[in-house]
N, C-alpha and C. Protein backbone atom coordinates (compact mmCIF):
# COMPACT_ATOMS: atom_id res chain seq x y z
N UNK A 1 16.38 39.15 18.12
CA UNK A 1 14.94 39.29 17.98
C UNK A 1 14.55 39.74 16.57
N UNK A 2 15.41 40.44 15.97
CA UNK A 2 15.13 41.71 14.86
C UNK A 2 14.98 39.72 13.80
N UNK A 3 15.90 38.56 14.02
CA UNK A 3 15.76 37.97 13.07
C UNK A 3 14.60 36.62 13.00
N UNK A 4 14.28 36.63 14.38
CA UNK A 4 12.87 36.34 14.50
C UNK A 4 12.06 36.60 13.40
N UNK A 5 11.88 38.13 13.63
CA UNK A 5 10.48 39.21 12.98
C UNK A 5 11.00 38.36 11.64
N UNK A 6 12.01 38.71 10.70
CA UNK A 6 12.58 38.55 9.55
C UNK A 6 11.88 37.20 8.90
N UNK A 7 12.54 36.20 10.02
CA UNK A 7 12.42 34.75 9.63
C UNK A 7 10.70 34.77 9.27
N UNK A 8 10.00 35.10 10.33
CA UNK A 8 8.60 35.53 10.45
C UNK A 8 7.56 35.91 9.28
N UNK A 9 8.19 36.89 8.82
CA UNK A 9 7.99 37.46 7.52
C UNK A 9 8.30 36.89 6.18
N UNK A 10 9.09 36.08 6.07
CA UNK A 10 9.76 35.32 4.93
C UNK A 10 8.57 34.25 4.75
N UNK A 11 8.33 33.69 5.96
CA UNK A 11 7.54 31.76 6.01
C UNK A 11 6.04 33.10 5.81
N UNK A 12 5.48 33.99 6.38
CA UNK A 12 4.31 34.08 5.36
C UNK A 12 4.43 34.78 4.44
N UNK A 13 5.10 35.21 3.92
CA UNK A 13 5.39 35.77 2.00
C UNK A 13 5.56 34.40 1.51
N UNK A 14 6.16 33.41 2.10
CA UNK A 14 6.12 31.91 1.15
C UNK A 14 5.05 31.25 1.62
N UNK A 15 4.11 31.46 2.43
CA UNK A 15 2.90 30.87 2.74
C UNK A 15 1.79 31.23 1.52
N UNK A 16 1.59 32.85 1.71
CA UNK A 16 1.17 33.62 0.54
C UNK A 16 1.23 33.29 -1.07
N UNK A 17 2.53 33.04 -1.20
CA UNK A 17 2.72 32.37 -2.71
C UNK A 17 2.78 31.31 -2.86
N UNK A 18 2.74 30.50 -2.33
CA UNK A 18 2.26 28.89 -1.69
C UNK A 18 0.46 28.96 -2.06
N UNK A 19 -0.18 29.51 -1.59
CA UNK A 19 -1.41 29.67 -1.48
C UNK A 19 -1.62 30.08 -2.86
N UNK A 20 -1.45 31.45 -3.37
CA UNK A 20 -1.72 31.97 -4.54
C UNK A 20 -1.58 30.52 -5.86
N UNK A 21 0.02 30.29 -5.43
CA UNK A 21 0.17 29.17 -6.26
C UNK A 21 -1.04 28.27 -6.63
N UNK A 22 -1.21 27.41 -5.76
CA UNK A 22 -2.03 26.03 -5.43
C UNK A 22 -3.57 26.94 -5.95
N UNK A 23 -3.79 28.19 -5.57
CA UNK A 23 -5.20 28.31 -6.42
C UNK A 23 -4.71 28.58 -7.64
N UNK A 24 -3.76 29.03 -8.53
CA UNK A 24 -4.17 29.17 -10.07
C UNK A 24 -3.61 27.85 -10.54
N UNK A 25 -3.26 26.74 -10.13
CA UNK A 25 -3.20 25.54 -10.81
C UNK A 25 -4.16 24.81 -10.78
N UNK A 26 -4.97 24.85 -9.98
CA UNK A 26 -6.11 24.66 -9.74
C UNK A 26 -6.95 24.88 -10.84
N UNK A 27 -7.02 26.50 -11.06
CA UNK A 27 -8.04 26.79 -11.81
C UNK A 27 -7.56 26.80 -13.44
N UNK A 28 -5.92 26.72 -13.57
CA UNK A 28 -5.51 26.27 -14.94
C UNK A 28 -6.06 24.96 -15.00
N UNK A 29 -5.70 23.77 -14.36
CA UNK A 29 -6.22 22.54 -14.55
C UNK A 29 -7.97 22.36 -14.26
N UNK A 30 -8.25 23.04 -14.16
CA UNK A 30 -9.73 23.10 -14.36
C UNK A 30 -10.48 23.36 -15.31
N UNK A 31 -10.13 24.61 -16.13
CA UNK A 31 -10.40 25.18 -17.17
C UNK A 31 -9.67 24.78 -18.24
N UNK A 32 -8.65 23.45 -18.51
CA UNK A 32 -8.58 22.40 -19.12
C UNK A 32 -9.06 20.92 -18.87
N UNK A 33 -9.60 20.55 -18.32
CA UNK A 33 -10.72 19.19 -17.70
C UNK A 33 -11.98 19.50 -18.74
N UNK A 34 -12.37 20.90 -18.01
CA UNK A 34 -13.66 21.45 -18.24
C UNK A 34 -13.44 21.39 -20.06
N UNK A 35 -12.86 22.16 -20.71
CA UNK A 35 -12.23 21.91 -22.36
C UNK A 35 -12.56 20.78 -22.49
N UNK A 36 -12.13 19.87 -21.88
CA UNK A 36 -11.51 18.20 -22.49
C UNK A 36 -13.10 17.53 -22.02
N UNK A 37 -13.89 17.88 -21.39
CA UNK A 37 -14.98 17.21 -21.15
C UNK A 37 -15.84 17.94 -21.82
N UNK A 38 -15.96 18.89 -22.29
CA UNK A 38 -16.89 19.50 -23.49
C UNK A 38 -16.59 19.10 -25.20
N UNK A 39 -14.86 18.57 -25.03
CA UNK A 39 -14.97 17.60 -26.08
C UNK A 39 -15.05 16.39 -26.05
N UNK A 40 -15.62 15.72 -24.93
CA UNK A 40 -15.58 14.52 -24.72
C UNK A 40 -17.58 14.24 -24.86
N UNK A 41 -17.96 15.09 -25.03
CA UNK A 41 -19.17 14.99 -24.86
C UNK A 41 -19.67 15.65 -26.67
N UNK A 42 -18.68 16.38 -27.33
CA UNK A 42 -18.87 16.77 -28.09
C UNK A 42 -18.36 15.43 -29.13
N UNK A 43 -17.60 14.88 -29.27
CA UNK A 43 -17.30 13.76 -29.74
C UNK A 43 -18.85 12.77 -30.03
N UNK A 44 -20.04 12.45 -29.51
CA UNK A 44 -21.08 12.02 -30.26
C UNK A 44 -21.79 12.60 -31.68
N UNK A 45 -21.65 14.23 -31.18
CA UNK A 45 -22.48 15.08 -32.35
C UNK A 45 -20.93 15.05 -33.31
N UNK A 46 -20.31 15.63 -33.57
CA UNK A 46 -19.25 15.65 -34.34
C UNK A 46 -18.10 15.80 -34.06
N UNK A 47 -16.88 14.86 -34.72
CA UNK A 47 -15.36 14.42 -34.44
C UNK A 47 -14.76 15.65 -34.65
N UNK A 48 -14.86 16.68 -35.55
CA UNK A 48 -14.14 17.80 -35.97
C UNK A 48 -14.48 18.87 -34.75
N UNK A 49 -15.26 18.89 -34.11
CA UNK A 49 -15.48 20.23 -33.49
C UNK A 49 -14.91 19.34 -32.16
N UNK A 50 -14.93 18.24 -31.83
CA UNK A 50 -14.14 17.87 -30.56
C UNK A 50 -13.20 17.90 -30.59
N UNK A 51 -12.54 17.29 -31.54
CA UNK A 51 -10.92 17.75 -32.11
C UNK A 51 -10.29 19.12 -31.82
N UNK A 52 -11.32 19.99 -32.27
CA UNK A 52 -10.93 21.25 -32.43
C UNK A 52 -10.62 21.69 -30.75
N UNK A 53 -11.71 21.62 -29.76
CA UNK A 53 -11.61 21.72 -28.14
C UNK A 53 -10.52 21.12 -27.82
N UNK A 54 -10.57 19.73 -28.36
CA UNK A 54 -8.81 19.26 -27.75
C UNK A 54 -7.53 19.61 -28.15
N UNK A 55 -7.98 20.16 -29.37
CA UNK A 55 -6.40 21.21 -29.99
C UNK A 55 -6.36 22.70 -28.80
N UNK A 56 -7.52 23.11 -28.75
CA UNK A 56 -7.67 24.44 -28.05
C UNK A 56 -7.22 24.36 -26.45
N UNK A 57 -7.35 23.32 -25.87
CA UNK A 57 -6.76 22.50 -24.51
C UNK A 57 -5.49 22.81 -24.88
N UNK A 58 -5.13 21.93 -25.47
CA UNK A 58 -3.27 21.67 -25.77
C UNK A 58 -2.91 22.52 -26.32
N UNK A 59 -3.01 23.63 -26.95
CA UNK A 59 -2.47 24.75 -26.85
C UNK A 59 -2.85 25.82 -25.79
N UNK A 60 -3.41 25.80 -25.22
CA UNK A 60 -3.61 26.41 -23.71
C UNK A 60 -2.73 25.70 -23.02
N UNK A 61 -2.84 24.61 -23.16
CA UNK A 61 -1.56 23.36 -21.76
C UNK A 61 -0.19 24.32 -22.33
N UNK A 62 0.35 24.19 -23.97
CA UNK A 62 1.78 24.48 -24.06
C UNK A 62 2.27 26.07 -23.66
N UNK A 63 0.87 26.52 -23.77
CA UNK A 63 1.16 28.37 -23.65
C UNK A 63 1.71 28.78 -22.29
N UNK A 64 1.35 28.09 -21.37
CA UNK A 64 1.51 27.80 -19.85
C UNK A 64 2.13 26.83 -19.48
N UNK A 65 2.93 25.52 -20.18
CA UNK A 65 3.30 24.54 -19.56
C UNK A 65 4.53 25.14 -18.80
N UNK A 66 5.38 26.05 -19.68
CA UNK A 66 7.04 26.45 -18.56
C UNK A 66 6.75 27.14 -17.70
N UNK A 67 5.55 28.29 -17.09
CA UNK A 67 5.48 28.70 -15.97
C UNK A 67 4.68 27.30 -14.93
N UNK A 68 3.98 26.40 -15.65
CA UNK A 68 3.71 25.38 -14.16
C UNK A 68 4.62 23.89 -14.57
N UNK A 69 5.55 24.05 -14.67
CA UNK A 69 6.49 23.58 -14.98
C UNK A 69 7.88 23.81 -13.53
N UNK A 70 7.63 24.94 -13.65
CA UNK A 70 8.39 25.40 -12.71
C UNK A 70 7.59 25.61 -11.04
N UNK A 71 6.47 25.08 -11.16
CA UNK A 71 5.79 25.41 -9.71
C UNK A 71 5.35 23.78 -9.61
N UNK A 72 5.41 22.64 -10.78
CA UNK A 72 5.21 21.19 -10.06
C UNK A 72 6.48 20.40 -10.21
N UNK A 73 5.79 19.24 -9.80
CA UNK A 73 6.56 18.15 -10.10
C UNK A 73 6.65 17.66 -11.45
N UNK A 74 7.62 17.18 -12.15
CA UNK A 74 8.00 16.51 -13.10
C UNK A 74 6.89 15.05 -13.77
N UNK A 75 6.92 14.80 -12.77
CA UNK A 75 5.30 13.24 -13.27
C UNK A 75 4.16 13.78 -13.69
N UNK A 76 3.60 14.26 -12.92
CA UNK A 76 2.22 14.98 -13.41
C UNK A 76 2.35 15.77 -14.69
N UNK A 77 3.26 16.38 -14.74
CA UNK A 77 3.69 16.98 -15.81
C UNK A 77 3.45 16.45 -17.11
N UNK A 78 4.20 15.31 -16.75
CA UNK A 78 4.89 14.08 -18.06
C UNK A 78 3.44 13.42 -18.39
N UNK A 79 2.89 12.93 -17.54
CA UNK A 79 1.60 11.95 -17.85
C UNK A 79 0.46 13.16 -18.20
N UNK A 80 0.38 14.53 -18.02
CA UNK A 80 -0.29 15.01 -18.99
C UNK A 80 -0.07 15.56 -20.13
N UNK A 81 1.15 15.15 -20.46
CA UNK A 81 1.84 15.63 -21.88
C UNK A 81 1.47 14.49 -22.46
N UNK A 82 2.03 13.08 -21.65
CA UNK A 82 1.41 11.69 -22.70
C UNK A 82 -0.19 11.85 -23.04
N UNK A 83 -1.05 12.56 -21.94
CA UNK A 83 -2.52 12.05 -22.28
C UNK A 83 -2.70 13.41 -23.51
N UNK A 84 -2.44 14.30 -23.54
CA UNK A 84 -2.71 14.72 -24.95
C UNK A 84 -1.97 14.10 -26.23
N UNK A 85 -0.42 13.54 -25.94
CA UNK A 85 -0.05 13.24 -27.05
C UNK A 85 -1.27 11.65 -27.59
N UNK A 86 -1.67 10.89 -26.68
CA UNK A 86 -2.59 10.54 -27.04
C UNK A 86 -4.15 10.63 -27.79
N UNK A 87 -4.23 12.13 -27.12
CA UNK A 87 -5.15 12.37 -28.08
C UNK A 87 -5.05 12.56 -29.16
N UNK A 88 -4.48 12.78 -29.41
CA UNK A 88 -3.77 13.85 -30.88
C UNK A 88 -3.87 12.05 -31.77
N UNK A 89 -3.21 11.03 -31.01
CA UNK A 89 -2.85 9.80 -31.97
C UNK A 89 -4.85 9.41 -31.93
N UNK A 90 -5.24 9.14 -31.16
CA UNK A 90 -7.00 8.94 -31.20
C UNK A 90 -8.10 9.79 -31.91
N UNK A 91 -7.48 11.12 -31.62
CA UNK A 91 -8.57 12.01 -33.11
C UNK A 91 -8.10 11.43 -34.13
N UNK A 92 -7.03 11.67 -34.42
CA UNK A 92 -6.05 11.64 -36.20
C UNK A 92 -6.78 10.07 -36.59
N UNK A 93 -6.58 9.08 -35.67
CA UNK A 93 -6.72 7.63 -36.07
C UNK A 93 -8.39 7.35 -36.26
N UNK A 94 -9.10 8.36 -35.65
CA UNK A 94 -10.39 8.24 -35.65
C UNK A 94 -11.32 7.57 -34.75
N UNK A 95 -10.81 7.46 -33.24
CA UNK A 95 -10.82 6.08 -32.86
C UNK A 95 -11.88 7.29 -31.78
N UNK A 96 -12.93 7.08 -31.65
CA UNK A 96 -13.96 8.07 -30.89
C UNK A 96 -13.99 7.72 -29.77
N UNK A 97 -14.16 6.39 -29.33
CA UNK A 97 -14.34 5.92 -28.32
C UNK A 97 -13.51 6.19 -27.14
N UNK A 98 -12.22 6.16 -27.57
CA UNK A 98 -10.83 5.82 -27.00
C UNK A 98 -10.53 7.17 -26.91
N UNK A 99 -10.68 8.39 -27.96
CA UNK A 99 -10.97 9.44 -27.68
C UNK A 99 -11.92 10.44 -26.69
N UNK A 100 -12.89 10.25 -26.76
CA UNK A 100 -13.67 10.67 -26.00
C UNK A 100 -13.59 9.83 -24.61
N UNK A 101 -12.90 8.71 -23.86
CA UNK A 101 -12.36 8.32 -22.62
C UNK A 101 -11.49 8.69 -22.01
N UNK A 102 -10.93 9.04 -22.87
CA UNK A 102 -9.74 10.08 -22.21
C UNK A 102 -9.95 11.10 -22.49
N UNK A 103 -11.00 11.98 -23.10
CA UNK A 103 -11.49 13.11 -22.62
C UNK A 103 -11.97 13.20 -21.38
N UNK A 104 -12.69 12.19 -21.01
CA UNK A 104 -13.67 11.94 -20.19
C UNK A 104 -13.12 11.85 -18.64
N UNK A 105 -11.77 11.45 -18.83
CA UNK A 105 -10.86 11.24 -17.25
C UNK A 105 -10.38 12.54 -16.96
């Protein structure tokens, strides 16, 4: 019985951090969207100050990428490492449009 209780206790301490988890990725990937769509909108009035939001994103993404790194999957991961390394090639190249669309997703 005693390993009942045990087992019991384990599945909600991993329910708990299960939960905790899934809300701060949440609100990390939110509060980079939210970034990337304030330079996606900032991109009409001027290229330098959108630039600047999407540098400020991607260094927020790398400051945090090895702790949610270790709480996802590997794909999601990868395809938001490509969509900034894209940006980075669409500011530099100047290309606004193409920039600010993939701010925009």
């Amino acid at each position: 019985m005693k390993r009942c209780w045990l087992g019991g206790a384990v599945l909600i301490v991993l329910l708990i951090a299960g939960l905790l988890t899934g809300r701060w990725m949440g609100q990390f990937h939110g509060e980079l969207s939210e970034q990337l769509r304030l330079a996606a909108t900032l991109t009409e009035s001027s290229r330098e100050s959108a630039q600047q939001q999407a540098d400020q994103a991607f260094a927020k993404w790398n400051s945090r990428r090895k702790f949610a790194a270790v709480l996802a999957d590997h794909d999601p991961m990868e395809q938001i490492d490509a969509g900034f390394a894209q940006l980075q090639v669409y500011g530099k190249g100047g290309e606004e449009v193409a920039f600010a669309a993939l701010c925009a997703q």
